[in-house]
C-alpha atoms as a PDB file:
ATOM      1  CA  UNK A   1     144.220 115.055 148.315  1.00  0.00           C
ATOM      2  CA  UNK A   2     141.016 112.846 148.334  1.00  0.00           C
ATOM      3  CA  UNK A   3     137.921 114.096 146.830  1.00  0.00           C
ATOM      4  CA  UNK A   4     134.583 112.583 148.132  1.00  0.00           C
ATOM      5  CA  UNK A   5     130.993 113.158 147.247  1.00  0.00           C
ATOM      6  CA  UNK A   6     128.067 113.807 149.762  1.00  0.00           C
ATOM      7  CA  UNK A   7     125.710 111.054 150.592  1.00  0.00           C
ATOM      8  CA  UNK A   8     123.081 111.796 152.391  1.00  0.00           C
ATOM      9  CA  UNK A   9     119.800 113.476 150.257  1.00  0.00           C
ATOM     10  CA  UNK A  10     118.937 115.318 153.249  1.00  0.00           C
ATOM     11  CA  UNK A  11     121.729 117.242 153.464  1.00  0.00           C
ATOM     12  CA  UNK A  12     122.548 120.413 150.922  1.00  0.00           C
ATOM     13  CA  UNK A  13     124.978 118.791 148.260  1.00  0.00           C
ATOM     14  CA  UNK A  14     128.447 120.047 148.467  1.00  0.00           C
ATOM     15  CA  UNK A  15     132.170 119.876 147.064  1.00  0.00           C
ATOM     16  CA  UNK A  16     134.145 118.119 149.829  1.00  0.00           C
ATOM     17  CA  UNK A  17     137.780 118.047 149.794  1.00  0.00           C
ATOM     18  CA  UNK A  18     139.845 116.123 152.104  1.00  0.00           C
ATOM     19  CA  UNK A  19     143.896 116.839 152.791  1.00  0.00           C
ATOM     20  CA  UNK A  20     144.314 113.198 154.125  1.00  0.00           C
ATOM     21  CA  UNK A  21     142.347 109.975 155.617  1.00  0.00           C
ATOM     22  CA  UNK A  22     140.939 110.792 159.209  1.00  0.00           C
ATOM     23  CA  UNK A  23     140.333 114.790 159.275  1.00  0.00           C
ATOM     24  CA  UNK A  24     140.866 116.258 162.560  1.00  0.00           C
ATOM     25  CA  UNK A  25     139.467 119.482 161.458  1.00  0.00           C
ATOM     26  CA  UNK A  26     136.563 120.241 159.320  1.00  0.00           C
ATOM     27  CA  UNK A  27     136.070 123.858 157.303  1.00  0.00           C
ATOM     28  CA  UNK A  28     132.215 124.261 156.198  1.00  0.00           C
ATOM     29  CA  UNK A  29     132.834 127.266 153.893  1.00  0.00           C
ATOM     30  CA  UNK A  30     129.547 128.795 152.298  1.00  0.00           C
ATOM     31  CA  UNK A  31     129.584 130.729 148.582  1.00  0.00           C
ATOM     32  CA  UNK A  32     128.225 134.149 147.182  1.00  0.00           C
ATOM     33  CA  UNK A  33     125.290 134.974 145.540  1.00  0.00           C
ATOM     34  CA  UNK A  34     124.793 133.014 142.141  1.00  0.00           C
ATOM     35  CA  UNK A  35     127.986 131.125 142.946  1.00  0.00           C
ATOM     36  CA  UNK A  36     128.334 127.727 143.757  1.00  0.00           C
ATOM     37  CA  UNK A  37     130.328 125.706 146.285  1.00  0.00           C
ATOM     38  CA  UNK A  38     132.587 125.020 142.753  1.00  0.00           C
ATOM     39  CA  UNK A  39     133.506 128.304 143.169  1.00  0.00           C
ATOM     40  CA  UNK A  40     135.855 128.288 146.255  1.00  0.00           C
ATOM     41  CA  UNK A  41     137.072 124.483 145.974  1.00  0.00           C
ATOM     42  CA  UNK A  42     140.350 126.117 144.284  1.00  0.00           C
ATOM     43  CA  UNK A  43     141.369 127.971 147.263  1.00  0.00           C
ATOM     44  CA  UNK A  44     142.334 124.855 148.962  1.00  0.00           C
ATOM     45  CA  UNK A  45     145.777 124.773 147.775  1.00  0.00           C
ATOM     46  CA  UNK A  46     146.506 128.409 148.258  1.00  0.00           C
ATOM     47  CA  UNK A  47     145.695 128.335 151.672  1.00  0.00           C
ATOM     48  CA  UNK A  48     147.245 125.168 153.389  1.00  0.00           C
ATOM     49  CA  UNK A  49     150.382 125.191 155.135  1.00  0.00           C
ATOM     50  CA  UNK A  50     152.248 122.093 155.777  1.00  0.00           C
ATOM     51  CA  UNK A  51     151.927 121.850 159.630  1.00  0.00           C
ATOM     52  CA  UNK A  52     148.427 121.900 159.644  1.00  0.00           C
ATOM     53  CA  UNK A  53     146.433 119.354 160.694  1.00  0.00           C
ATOM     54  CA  UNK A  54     144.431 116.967 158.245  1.00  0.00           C
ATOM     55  CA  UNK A  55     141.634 118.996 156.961  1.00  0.00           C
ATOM     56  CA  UNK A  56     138.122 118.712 155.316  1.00  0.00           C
ATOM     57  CA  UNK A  57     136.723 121.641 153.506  1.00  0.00           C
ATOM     58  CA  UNK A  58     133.409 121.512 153.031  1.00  0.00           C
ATOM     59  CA  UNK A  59     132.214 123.695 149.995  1.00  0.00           C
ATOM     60  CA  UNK A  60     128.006 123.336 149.808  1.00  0.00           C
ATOM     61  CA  UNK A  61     125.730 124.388 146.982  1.00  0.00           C
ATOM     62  CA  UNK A  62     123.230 126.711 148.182  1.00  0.00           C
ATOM     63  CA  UNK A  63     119.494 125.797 147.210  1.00  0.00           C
ATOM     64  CA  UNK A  64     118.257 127.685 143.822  1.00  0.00           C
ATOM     65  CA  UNK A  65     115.434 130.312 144.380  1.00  0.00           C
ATOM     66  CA  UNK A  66     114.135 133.616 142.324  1.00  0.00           C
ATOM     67  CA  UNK A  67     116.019 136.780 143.393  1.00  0.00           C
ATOM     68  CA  UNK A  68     113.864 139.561 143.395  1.00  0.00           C
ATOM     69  CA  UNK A  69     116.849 142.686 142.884  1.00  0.00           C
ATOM     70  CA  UNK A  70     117.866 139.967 139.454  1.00  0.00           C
ATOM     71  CA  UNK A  71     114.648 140.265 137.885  1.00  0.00           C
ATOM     72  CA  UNK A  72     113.164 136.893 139.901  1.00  0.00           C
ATOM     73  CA  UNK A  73     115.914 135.055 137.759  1.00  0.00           C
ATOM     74  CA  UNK A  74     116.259 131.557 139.834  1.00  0.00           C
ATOM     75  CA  UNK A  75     120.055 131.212 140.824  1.00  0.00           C
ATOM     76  CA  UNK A  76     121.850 129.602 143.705  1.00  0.00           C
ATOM     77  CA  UNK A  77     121.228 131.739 146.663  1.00  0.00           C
ATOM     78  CA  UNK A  78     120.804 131.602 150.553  1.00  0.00           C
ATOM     79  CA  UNK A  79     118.072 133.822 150.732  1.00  0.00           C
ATOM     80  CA  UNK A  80     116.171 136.360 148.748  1.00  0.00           C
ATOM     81  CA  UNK A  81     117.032 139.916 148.451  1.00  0.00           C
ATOM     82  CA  UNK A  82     114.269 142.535 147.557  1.00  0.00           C
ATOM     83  CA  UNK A  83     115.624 145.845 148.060  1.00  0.00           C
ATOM     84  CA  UNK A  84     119.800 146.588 147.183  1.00  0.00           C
ATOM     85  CA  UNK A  85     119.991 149.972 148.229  1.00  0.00           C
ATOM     86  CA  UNK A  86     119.116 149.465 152.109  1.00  0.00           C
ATOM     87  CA  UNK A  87     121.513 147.426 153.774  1.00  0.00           C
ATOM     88  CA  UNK A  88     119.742 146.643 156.882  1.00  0.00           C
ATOM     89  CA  UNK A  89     116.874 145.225 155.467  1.00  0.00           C
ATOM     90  CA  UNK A  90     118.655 143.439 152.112  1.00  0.00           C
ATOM     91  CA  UNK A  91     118.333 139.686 153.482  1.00  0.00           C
ATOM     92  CA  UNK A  92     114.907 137.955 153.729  1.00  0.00           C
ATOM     93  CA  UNK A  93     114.470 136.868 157.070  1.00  0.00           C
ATOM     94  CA  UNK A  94     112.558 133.495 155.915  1.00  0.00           C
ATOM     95  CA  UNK A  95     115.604 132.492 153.989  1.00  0.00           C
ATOM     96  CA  UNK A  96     118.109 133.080 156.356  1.00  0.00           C
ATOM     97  CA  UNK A  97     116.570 131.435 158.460  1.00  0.00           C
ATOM     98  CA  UNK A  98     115.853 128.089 156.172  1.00  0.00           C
ATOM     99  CA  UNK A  99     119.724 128.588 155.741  1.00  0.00           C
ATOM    100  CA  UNK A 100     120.720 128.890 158.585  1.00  0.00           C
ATOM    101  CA  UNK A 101     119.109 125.458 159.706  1.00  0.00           C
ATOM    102  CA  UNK A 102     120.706 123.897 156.640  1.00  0.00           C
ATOM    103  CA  UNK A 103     124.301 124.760 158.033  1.00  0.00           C
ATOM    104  CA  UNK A 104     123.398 123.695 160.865  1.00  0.00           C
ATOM    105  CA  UNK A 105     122.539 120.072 159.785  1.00  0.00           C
ATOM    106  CA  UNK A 106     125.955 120.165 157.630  1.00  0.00           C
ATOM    107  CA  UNK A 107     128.036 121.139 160.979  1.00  0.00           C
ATOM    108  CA  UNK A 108     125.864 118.355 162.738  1.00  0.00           C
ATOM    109  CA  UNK A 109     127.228 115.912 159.869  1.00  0.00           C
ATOM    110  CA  UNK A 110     130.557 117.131 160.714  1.00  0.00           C
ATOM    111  CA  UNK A 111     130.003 116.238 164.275  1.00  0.00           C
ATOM    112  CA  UNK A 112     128.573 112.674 163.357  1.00  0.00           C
ATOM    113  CA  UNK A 113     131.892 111.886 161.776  1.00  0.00           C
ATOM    114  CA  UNK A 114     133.606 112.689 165.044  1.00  0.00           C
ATOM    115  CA  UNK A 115     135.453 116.648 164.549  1.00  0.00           C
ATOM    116  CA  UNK A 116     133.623 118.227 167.544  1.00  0.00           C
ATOM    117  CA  UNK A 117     132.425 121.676 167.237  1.00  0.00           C
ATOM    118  CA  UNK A 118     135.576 123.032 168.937  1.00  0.00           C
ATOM    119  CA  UNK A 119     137.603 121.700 165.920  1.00  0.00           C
ATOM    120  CA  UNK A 120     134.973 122.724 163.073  1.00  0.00           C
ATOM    121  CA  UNK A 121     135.610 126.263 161.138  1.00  0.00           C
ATOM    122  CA  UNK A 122     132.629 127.737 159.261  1.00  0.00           C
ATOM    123  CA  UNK A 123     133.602 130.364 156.910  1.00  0.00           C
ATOM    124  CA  UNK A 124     131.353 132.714 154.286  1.00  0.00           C
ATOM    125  CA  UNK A 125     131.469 135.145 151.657  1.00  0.00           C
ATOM    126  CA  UNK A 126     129.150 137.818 151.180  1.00  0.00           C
ATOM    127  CA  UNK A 127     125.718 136.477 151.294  1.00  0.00           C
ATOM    128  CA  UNK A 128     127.315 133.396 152.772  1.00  0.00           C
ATOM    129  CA  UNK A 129     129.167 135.298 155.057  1.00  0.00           C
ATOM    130  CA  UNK A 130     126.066 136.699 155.851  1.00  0.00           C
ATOM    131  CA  UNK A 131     124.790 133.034 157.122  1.00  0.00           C
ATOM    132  CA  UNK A 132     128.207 132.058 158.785  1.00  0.00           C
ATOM    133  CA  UNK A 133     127.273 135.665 160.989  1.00  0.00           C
ATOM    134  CA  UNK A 134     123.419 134.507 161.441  1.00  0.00           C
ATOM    135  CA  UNK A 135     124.740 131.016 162.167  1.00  0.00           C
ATOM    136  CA  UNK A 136     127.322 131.682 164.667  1.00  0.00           C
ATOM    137  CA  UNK A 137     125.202 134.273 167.020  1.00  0.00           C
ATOM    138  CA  UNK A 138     122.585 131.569 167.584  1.00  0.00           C
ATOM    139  CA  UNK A 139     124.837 128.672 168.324  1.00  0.00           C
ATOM    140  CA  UNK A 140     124.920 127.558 172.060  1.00  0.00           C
ATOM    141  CA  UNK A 141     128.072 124.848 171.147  1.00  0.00           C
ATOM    142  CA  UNK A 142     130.746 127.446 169.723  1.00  0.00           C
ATOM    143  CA  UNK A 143     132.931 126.821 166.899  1.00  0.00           C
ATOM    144  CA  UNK A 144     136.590 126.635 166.800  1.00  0.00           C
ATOM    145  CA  UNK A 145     136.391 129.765 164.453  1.00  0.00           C
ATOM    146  CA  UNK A 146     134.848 132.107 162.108  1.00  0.00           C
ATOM    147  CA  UNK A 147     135.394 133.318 158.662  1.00  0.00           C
ATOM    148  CA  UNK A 148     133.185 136.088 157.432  1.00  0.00           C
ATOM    149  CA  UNK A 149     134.668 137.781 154.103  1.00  0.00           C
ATOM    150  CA  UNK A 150     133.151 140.777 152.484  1.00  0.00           C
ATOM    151  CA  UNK A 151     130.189 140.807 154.056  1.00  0.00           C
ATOM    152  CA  UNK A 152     127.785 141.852 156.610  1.00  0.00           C
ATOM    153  CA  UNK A 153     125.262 141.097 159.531  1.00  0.00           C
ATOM    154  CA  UNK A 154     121.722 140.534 158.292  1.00  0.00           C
ATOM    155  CA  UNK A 155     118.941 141.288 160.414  1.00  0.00           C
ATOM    156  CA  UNK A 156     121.280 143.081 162.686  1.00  0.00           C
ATOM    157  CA  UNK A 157     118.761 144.137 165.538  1.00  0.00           C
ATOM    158  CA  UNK A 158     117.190 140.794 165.682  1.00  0.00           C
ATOM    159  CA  UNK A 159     120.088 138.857 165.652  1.00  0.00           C
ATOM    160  CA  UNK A 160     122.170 140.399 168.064  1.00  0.00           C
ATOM    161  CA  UNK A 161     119.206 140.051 170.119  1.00  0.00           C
ATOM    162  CA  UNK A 162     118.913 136.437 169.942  1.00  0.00           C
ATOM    163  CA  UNK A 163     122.530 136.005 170.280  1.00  0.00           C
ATOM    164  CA  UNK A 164     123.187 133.083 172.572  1.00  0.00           C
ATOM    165  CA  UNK A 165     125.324 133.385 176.088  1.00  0.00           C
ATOM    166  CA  UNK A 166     128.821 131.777 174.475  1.00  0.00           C
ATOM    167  CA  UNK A 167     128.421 133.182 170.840  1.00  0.00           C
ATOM    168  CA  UNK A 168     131.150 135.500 171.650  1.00  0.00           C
ATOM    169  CA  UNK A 169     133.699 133.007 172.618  1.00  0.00           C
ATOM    170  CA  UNK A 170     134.067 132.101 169.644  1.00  0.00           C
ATOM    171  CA  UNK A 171     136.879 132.930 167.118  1.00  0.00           C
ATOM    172  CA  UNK A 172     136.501 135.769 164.473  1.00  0.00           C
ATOM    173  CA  UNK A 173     138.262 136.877 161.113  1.00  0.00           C
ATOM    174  CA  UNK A 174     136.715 138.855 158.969  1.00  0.00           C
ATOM    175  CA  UNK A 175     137.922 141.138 155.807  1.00  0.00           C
ATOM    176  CA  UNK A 176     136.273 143.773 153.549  1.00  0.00           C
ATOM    177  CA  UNK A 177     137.074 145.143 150.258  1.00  0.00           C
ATOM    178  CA  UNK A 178     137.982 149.165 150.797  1.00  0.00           C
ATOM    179  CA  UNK A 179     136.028 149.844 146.811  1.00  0.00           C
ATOM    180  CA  UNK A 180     133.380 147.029 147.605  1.00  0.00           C
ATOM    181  CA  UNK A 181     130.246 148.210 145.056  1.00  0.00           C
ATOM    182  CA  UNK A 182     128.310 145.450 146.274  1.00  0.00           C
ATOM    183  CA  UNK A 183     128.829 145.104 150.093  1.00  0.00           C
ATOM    184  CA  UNK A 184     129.877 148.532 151.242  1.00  0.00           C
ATOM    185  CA  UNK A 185     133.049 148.713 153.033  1.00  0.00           C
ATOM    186  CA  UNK A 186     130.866 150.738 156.083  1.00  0.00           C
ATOM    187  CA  UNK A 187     128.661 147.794 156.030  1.00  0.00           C
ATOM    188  CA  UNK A 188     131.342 145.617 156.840  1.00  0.00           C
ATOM    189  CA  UNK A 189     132.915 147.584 159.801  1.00  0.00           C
ATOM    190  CA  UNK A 190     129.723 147.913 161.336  1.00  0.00           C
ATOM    191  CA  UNK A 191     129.017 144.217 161.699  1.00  0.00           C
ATOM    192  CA  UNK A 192     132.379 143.878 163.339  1.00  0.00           C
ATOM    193  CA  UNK A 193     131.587 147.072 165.892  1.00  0.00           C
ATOM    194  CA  UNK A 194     127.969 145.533 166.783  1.00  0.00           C
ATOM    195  CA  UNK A 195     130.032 141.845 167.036  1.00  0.00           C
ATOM    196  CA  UNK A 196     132.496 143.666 169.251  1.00  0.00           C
ATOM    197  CA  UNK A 197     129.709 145.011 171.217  1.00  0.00           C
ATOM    198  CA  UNK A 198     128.789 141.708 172.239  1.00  0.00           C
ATOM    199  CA  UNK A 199     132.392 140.482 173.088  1.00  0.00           C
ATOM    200  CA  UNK A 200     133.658 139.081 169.981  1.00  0.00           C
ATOM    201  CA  UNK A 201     137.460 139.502 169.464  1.00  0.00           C
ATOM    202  CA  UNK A 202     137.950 139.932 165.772  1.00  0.00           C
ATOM    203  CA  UNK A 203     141.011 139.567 163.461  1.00  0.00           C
ATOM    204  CA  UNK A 204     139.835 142.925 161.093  1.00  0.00           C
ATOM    205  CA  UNK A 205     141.372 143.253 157.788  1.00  0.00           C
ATOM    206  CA  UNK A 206     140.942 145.696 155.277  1.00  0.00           C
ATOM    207  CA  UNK A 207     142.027 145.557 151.379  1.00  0.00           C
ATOM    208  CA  UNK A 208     142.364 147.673 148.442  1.00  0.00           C
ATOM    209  CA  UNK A 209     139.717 145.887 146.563  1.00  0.00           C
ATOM    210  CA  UNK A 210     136.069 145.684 145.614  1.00  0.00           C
ATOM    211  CA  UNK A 211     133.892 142.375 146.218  1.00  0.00           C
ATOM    212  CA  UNK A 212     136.154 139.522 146.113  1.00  0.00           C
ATOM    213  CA  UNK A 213     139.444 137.619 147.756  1.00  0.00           C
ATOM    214  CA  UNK A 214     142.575 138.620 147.404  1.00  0.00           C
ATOM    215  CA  UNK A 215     146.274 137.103 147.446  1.00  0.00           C
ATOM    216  CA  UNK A 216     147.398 138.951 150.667  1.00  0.00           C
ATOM    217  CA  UNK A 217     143.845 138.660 152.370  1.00  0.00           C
ATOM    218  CA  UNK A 218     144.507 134.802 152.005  1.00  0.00           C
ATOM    219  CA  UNK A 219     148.022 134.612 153.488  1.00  0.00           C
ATOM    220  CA  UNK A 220     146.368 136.684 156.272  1.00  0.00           C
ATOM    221  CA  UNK A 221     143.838 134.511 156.453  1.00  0.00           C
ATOM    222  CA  UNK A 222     146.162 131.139 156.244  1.00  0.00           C
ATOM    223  CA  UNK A 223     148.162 132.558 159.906  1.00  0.00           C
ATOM    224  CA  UNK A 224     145.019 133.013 161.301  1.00  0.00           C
ATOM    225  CA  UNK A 225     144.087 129.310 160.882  1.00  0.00           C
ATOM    226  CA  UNK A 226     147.541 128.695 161.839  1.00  0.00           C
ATOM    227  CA  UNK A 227     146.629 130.001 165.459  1.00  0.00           C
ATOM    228  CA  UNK A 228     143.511 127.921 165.660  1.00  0.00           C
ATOM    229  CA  UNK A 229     145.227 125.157 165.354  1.00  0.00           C
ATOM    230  CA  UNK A 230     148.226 125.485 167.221  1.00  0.00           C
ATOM    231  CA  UNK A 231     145.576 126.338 170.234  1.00  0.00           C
ATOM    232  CA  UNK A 232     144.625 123.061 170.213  1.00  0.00           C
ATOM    233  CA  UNK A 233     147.234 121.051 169.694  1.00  0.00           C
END
């Protein structure tokens, strides 16, 4: 496995892991709050299979910024969050936004280097979930799949209103924690109803946990990716 830094100054830096020369796939895969695209790079190993195509995961840092519910303590975050008791208005819209546009550039990158969008994966957890969601209802090129873990939609009403004609067509998994304290389990299955509401078809999964990954959530996860890339084949 080849390990490569990012180049360009523009661009959010990232952790960028490659399963062989000449990826025919790229994963962009987007961190919690306070974490750090360190903080995924290990799942790498646990989830590849060996029929799978050559990969490149993608693991960015997102940009450091005061977060109002910690006290204004600066911490890697894509976008503020004021208020933790009320779901539906928990993400700053500014930020997601900014964020959102930052992806964007990354999956542009990833285009650049010749994986089209059909073969590019973008995947989140929890606040970065959050931005795969914002990401992927505005995006008029869909994505050969989607990843949102533990998470929600932010700026629900908004969003689902500026959701794009072919946002829908484009492939969903997404898992929630049953005892998740920070993301609440409800918030999780009512993203996927308002998704569904639009069209989506979504691989649902639900876990015995509170907010984080588990063992059998990643096997799930790894047949999942299976199908997307046996569809295209």
């Amino acid at each position: 496995m080849e390990t490569s830094p990012t180049a360009s100054p523009e661009l959010l830096d990232a952790v960028i892991r490659e399963t062989g020369p000449n990826p025919a796939w790229s994963v962009l895969w987007l961190h919690g709050l306070g974490d750090s695209g360190d903080g995924f790079a290990p799942i790498v190993p646990e989830l590849l299979r060996p029929d799978w195509p050559v990969l490149r995961f993608v693991f960015p840092h997102a940009p450091v910024r005061a977060v109002t519910i910690n006290n204004g303590m600066r911490m890697r975050a894509w976008y503020d969050i004021r208020d933790f008791s009320d779901l539906a208005n928990r993400a700053d819209e500014a930020g997601v936004d900014e964020s959102v546009r930052q992806v964007e550039a990354l999956i542009e990158r990833e285009i650049e280097r010749g994986v089209p969008a059909s073969r590019i994966v973008l995947a989140g957890f929890s606040q970065g979930g959050a931005i795969t969601l914002a990401t992927a209802l505005r995006r008029k090129q869909p994505l050969g799949g989607l990843i949102a873990l533990s998470t929600y939609l932010p700026m629900a009403d908004r969003l689902i209103r500026e959701a794009t004609a072919v946002a829908h067509t484009q492939p969903m998994f997404m898992a929630h924690g049953q005892h998740d304290p920070v993301v609440p389990y409800r918030g999780g299955e009512m993203a996927a109803a308002r998704l569904r509401t639009l069209g989506f078809t979504i691989d649902w999964h639900a876990y015995p946990m509170a907010h984080q990954v588990c063992a059998e959530e990643i096997d799930a996860l790894g047949d999942w990716m299976s199908q997307r890339f046996a569809a295209q084949r």
